[in-house]
Protein backbone atom coordinates (compact mmCIF):
# COMPACT_ATOMS: atom_id res chain seq x y z
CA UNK A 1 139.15 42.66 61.88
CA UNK A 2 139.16 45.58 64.27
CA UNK A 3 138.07 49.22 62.53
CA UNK A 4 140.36 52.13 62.41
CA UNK A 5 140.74 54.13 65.26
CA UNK A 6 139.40 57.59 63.96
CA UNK A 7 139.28 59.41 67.44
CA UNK A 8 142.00 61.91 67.13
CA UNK A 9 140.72 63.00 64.11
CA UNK A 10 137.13 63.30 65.27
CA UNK A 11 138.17 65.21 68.55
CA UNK A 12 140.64 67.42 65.96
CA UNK A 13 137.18 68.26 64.43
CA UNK A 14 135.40 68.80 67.38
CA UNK A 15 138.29 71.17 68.48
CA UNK A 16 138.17 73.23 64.96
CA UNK A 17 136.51 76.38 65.64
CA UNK A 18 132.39 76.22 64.06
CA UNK A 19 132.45 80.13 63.02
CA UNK A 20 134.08 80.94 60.34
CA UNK A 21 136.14 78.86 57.70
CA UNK A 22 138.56 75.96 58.88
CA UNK A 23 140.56 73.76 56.98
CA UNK A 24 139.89 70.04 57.18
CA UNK A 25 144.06 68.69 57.80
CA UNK A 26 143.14 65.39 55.87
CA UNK A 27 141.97 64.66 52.82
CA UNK A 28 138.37 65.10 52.68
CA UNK A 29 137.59 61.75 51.19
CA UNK A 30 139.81 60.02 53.86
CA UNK A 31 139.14 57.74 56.58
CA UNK A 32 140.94 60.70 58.83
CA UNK A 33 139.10 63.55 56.97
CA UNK A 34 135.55 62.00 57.34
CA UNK A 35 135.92 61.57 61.29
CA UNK A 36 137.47 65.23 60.72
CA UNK A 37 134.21 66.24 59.12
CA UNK A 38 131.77 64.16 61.49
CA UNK A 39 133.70 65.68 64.70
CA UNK A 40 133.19 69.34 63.64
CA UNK A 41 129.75 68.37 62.62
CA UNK A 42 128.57 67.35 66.37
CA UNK A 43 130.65 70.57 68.11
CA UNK A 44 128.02 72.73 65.92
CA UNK A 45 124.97 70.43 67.20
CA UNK A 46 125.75 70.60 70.74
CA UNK A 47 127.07 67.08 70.73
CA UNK A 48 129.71 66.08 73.44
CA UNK A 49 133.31 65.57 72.50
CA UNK A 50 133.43 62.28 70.91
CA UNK A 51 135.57 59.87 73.57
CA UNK A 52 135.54 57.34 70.24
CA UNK A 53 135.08 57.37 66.33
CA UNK A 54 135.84 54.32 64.45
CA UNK A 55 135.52 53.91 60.73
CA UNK A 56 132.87 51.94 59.39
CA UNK A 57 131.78 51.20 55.92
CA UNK A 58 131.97 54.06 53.19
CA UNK A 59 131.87 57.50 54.34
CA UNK A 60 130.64 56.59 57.77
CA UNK A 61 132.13 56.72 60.94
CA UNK A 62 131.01 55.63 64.37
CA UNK A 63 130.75 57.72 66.99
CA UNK A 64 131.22 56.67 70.63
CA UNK A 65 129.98 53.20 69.63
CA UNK A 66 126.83 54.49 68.67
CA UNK A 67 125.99 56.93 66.72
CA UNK A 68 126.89 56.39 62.98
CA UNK A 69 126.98 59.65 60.43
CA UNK A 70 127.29 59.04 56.90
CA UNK A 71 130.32 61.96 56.11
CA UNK A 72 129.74 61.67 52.25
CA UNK A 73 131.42 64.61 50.64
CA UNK A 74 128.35 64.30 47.54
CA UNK A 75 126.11 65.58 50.50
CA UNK A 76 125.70 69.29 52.06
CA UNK A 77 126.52 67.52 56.06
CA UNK A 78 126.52 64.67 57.49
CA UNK A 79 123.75 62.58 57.94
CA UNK A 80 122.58 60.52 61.23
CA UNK A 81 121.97 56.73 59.79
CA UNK A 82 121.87 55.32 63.45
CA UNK A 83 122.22 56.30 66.66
């Protein structure tokens, strides 16, 4: 079973402006809002645009094949579990 493509949503993210307040478009809790989250997350770390994000199990999402944050809403920010 292939994952769900997540990469619009993590380059909408990445897009979002860091300063200041900006509304996640998805549900946080969704496959959509997580990549959301996970996107913004890397602009503010210096991270390139992600070319990929992929769901993958839970709140984590897979960046550029890679690099895997755990987006879980419980948490403060994403954490790195791989990559």
């Amino acid at each position: 079973m292939a994952a769900m493509d997540l990469t619009e949503a993590a380059q909408a993210g990445w897009d979002a402006p860091v300063e200041g307040l900006t509304a996640n478009p998805w549900f946080t809790t969704s496959p959509s809002g997580i990549a959301w989250i996970a996107g913004r997350w890397l602009r503010a770390r210096g991270v390139q645009r992600p070319a990929r994000a992929a769901a993958s199990r839970g709140y984590r999402v897979r960046i550029n094949g890679h690099i895997v944050l755990d987006c879980d809403p419980a948490k403060n920010e994403p954490q790195v579990v791989a990559g």
